[in-house]
Each structure stands twice: as C-alpha cells, then as structure tokens.
PDB file of N, CA and C in Angstrom:
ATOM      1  N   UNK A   1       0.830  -1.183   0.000  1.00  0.00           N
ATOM      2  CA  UNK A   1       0.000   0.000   0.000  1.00  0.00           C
ATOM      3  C   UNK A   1       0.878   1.252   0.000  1.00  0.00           C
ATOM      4  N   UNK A   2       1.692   1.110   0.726  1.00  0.00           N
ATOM      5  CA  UNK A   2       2.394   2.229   0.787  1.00  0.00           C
ATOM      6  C   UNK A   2       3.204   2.538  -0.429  1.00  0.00           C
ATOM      7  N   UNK A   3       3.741   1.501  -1.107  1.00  0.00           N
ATOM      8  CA  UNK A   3       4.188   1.853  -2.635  1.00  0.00           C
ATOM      9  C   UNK A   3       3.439   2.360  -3.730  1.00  0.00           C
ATOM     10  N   UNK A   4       1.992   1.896  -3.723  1.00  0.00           N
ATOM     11  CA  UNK A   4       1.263   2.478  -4.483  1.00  0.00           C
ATOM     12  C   UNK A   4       0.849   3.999  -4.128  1.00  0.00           C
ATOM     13  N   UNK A   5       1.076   3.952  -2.320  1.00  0.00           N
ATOM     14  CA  UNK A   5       0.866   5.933  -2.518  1.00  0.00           C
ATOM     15  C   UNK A   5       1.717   6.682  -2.901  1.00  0.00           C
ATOM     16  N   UNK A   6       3.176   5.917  -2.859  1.00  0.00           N
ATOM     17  CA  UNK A   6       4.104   6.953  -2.866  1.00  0.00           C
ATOM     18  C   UNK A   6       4.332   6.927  -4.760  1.00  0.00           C
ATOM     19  N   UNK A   7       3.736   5.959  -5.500  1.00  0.00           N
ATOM     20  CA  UNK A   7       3.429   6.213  -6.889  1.00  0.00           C
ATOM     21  C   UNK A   7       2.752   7.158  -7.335  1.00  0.00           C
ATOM     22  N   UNK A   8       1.473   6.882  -6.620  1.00  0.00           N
ATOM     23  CA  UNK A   8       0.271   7.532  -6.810  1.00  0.00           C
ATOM     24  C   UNK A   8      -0.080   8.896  -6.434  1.00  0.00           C
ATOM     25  N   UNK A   9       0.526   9.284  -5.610  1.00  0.00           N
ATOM     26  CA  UNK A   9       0.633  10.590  -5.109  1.00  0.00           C
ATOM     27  C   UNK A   9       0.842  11.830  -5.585  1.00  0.00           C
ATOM     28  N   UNK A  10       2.129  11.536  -6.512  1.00  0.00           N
ATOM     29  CA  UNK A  10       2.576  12.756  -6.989  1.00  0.00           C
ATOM     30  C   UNK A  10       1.516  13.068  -8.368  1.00  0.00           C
ATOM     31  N   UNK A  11       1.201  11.971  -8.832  1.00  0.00           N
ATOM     32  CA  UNK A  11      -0.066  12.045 -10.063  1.00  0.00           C
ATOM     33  C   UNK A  11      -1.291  13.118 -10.117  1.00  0.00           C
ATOM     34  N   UNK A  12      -2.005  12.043  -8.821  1.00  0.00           N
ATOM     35  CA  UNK A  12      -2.914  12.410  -8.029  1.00  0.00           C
ATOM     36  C   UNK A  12      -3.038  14.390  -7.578  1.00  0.00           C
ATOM     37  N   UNK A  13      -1.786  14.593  -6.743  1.00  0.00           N
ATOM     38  CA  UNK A  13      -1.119  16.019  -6.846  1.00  0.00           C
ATOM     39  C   UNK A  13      -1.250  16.793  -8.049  1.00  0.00           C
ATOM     40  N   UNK A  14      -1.049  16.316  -9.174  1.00  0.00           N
ATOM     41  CA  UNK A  14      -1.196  17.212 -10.326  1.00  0.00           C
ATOM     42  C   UNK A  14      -2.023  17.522 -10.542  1.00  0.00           C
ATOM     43  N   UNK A  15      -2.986  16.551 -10.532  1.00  0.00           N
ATOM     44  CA  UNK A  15      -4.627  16.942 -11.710  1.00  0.00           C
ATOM     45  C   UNK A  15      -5.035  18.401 -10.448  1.00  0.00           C
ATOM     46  N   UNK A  16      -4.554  18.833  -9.524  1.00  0.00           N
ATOM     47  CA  UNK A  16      -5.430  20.193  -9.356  1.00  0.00           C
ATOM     48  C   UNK A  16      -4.106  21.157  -9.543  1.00  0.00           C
ATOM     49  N   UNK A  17      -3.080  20.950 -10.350  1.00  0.00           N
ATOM     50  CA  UNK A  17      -2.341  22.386 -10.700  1.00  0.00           C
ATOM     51  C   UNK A  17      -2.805  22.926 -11.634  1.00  0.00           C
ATOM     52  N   UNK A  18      -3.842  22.117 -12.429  1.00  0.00           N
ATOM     53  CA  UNK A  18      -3.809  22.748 -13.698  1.00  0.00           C
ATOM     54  C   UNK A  18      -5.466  22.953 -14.215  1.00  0.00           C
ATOM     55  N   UNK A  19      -6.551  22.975 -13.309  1.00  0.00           N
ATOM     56  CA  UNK A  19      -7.782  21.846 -13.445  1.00  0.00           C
ATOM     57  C   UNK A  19      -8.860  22.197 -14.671  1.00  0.00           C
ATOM     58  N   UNK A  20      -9.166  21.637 -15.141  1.00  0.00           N
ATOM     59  CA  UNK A  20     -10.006  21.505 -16.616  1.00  0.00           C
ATOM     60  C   UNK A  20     -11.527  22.006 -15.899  1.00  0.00           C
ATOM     61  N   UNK A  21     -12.025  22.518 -16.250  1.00  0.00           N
ATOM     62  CA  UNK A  21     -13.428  23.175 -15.903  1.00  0.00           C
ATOM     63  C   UNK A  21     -14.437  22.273 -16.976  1.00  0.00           C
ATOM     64  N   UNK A  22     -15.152  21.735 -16.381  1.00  0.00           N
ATOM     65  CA  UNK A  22     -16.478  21.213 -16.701  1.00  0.00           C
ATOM     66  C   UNK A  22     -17.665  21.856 -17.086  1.00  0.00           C
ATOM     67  N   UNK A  23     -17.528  22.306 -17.976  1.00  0.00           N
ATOM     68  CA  UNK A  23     -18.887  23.406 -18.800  1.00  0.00           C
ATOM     69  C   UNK A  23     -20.027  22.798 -18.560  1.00  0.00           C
ATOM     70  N   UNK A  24     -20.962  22.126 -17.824  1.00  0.00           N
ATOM     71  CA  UNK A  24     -21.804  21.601 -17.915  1.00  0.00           C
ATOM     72  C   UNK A  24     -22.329  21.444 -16.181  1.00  0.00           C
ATOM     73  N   UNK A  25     -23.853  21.536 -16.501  1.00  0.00           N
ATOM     74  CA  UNK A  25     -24.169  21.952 -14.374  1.00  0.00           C
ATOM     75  C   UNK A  25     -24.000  20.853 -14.011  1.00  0.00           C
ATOM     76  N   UNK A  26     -23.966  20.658 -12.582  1.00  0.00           N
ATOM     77  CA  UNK A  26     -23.345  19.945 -11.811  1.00  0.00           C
ATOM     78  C   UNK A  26     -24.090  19.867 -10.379  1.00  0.00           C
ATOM     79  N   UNK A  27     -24.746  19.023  -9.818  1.00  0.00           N
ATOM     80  CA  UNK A  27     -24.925  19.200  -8.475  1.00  0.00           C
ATOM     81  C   UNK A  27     -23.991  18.653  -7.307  1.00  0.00           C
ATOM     82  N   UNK A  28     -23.994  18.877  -6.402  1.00  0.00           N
ATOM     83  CA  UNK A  28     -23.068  18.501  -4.918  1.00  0.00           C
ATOM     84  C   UNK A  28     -23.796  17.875  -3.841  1.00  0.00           C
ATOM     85  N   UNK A  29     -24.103  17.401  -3.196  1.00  0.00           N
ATOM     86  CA  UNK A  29     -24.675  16.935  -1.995  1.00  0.00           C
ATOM     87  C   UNK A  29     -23.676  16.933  -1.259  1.00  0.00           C
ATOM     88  N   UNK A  30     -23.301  17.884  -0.257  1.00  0.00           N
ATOM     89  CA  UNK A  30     -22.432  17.598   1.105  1.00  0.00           C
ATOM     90  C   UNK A  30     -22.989  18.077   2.017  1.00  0.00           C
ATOM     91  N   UNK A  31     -21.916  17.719   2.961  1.00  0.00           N
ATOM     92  CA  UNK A  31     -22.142  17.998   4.313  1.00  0.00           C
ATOM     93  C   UNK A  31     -21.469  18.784   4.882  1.00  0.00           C
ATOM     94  N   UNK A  32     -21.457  19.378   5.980  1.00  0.00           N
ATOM     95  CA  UNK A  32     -21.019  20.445   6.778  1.00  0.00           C
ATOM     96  C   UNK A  32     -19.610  20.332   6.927  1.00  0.00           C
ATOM     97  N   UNK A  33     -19.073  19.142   6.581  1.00  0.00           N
ATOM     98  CA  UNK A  33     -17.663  18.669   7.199  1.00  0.00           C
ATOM     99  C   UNK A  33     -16.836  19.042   6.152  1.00  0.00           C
ATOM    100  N   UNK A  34     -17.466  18.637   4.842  1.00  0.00           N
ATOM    101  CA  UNK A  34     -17.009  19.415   3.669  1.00  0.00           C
ATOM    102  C   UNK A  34     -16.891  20.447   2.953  1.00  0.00           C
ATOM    103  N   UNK A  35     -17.504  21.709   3.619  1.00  0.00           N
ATOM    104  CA  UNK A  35     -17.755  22.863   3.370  1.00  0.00           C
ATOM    105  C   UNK A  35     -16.400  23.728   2.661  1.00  0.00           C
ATOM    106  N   UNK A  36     -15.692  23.414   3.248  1.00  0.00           N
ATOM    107  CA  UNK A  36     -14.040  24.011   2.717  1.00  0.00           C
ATOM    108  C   UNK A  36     -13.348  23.782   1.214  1.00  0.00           C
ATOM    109  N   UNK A  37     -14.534  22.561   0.906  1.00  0.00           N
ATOM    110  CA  UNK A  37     -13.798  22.044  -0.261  1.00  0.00           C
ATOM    111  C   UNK A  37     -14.565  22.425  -1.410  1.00  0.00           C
ATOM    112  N   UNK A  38     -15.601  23.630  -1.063  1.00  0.00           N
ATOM    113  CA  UNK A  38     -16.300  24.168  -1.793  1.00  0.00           C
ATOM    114  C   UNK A  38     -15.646  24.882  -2.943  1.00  0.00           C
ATOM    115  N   UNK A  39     -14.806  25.658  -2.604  1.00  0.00           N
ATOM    116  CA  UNK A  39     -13.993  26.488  -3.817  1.00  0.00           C
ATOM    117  C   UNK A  39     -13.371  25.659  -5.200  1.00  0.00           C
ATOM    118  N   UNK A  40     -12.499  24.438  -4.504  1.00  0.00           N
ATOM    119  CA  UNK A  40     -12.203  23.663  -5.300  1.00  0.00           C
ATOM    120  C   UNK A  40     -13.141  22.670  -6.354  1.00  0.00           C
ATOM    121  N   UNK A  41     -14.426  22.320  -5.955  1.00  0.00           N
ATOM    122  CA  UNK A  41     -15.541  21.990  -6.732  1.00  0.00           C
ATOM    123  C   UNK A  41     -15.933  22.641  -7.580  1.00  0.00           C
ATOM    124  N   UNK A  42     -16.151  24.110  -7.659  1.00  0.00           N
ATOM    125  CA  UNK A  42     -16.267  25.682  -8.174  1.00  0.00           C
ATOM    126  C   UNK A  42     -15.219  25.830  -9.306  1.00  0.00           C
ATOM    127  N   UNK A  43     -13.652  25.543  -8.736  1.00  0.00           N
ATOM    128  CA  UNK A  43     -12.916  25.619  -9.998  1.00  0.00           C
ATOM    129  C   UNK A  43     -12.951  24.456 -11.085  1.00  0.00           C
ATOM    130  N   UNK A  44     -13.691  22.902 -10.732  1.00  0.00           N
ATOM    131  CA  UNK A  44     -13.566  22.111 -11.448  1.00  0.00           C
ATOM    132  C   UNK A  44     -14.850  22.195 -12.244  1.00  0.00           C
ATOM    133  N   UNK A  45     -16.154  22.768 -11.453  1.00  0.00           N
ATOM    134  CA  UNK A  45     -17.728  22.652 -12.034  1.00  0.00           C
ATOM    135  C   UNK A  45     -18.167  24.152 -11.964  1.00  0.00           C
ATOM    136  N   UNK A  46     -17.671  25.297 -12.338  1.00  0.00           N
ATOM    137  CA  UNK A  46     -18.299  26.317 -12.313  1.00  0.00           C
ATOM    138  C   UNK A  46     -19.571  26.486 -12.608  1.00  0.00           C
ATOM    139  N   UNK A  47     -20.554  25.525 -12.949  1.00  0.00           N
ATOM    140  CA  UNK A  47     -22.163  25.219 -12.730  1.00  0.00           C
ATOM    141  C   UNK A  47     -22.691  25.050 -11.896  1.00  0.00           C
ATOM    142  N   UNK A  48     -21.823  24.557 -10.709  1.00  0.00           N
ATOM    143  CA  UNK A  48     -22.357  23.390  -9.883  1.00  0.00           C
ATOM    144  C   UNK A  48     -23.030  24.458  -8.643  1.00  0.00           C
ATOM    145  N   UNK A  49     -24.092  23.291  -8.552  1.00  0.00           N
ATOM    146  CA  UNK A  49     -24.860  23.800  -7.573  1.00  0.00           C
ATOM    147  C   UNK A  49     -24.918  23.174  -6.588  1.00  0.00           C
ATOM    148  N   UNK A  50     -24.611  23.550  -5.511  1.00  0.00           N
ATOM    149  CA  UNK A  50     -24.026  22.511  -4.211  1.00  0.00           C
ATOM    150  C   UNK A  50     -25.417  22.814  -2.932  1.00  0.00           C
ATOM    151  N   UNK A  51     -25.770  21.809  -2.421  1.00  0.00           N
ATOM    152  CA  UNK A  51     -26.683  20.929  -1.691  1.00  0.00           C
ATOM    153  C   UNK A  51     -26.481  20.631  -0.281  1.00  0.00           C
ATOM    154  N   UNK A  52     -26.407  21.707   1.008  1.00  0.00           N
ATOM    155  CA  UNK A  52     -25.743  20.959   2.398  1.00  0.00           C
ATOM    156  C   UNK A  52     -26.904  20.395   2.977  1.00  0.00           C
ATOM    157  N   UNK A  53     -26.530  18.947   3.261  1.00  0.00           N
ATOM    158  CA  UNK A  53     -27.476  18.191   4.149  1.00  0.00           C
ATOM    159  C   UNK A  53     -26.954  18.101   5.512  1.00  0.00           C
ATOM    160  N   UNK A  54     -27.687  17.702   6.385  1.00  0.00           N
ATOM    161  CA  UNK A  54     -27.387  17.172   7.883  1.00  0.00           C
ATOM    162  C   UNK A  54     -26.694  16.149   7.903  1.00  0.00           C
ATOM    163  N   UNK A  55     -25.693  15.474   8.743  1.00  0.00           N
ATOM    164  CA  UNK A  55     -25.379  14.402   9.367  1.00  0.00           C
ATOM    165  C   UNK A  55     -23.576  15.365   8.608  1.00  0.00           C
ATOM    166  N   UNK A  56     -22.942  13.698   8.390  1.00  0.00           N
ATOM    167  CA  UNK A  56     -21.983  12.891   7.856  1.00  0.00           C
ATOM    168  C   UNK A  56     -21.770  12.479   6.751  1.00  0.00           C
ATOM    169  N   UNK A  57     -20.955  12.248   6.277  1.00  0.00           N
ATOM    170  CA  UNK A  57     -20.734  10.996   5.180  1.00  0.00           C
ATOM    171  C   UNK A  57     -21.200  10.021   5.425  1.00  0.00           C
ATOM    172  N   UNK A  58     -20.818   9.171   6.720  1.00  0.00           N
ATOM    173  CA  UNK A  58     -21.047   8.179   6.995  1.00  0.00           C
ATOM    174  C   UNK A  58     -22.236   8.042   7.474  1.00  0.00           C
ATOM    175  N   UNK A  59     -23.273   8.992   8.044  1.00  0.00           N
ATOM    176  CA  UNK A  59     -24.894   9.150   8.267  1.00  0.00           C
ATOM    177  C   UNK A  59     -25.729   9.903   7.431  1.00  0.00           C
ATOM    178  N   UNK A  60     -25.251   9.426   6.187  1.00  0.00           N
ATOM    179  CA  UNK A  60     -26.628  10.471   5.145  1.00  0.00           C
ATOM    180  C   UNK A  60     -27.795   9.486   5.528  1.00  0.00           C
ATOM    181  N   UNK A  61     -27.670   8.371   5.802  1.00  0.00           N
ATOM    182  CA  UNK A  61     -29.061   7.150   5.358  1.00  0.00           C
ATOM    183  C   UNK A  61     -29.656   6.966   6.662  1.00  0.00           C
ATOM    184  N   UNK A  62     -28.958   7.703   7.684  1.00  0.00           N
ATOM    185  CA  UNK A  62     -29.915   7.309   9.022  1.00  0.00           C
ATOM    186  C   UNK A  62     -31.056   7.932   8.734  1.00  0.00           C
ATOM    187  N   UNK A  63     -32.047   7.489   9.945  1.00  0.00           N
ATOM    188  CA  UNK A  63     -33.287   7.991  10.089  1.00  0.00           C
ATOM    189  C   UNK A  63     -33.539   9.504  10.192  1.00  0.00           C
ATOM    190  N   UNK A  64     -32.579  10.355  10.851  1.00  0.00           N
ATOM    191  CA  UNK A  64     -33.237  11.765  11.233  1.00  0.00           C
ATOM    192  C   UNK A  64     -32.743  12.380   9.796  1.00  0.00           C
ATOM    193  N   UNK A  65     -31.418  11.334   9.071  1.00  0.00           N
ATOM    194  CA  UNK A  65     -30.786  12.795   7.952  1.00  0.00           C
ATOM    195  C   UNK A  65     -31.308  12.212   6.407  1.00  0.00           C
ATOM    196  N   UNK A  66     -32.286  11.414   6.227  1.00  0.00           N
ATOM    197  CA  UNK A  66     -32.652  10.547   5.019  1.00  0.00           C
ATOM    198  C   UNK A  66     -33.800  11.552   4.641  1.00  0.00           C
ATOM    199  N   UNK A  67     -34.586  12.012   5.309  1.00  0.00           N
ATOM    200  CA  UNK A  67     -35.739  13.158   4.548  1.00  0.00           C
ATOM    201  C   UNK A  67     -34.979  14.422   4.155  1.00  0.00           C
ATOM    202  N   UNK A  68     -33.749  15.048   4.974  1.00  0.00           N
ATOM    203  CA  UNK A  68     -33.159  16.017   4.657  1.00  0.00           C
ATOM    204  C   UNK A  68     -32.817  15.564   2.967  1.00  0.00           C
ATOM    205  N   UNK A  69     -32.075  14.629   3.079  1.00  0.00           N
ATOM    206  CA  UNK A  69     -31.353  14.356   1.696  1.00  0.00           C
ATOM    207  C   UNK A  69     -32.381  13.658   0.903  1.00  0.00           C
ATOM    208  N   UNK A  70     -33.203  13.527   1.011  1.00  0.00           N
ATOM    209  CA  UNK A  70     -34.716  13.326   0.215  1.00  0.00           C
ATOM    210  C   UNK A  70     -35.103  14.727  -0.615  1.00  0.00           C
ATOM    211  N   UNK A  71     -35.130  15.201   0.496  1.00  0.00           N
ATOM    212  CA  UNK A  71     -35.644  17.179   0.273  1.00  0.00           C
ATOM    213  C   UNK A  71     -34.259  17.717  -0.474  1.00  0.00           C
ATOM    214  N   UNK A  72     -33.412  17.647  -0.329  1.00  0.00           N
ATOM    215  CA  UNK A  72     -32.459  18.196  -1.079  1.00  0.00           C
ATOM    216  C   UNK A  72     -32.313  17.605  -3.086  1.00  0.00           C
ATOM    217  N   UNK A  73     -31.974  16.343  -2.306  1.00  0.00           N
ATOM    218  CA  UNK A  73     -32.071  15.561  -3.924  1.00  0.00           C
ATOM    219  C   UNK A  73     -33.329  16.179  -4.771  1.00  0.00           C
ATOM    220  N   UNK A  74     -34.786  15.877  -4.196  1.00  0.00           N
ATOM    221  CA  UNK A  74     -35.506  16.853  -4.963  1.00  0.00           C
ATOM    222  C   UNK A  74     -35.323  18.021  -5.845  1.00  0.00           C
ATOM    223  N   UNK A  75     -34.973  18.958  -4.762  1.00  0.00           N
ATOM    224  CA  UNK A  75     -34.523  20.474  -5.350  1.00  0.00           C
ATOM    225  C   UNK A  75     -33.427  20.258  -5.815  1.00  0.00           C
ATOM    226  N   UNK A  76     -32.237  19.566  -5.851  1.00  0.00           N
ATOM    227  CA  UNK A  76     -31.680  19.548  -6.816  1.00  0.00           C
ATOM    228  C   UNK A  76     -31.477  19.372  -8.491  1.00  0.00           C
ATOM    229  N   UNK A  77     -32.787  18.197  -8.457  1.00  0.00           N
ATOM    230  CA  UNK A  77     -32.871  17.535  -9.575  1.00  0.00           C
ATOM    231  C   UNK A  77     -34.170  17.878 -10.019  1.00  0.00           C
ATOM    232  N   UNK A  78     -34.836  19.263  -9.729  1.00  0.00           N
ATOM    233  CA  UNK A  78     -36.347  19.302 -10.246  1.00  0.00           C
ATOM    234  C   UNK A  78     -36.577  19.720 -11.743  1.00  0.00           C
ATOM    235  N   UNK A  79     -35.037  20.220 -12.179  1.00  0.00           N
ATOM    236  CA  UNK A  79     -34.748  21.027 -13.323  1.00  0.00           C
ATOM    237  C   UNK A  79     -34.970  19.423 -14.340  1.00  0.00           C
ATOM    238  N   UNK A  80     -34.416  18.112 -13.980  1.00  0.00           N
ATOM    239  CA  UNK A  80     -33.839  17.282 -15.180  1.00  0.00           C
ATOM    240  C   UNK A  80     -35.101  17.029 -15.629  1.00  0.00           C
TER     241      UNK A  80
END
C-alpha cells in the first residue's frame, strides 16, 4: 500500500495544478464537514450547484438525515 501511494501521489497532486473546468451543471450533496472544499468543486464545475445536508458521510441514510437528503435531492434535480 504504501508503494502504491508513494506512486500515486505525486499524479494524483497534479490533476489540481492545472484543473479543466467542466462546462456543464453539476450538483453537490455535502455535508457540513465538507464545506471548505467548496472552492475547489467551483474551480472544477463552475455550474455546480451545491446541496448541504445534515449528518456525515457516513450518516446520510440514518433515520433523522434521510428526509433532509430526500428534500435536497428533490430540489436539486427538479430542473432534469
């Protein structure tokens, strides 16, 4: 594992020196934890329309945060 990061890494590293913009809209579903990584989504999807739900990553599907991301997915996708 560790050989493949130290391959993989410097690759990986590149694709945001230079990043290709995606002409085409885009939605986001995150969460609060991810909020920071907003700008960088922006330089890759300047369409994108980003979506904050409650919980986690790891708790979008519980019980209290599954209608949030019900209600969101909606309004996200009412346009398609």
């Amino acid at each position: 594992m560790r050989l493949l990061i130290e391959i993989a890494a410097p690759w990986i590293a590149s694709l945001d020196q230079k990043p290709v913009a995606l002409m085409t809209p885009a939605i986001l579903l995150r969460t609060a934890l991810t909020d920071g990584d907003d700008n960088v989504w922006r330089s890759r999807c300047p369409n994108i329309k980003i979506f904050e739900i409650p919980g986690q990553h790891h708790t979008l599907f519980e019980p209290e945060n599954v209608g949030a991301l019900r209600k969101a997915f909606l309004a996200a996708t009412c346009d398609w």
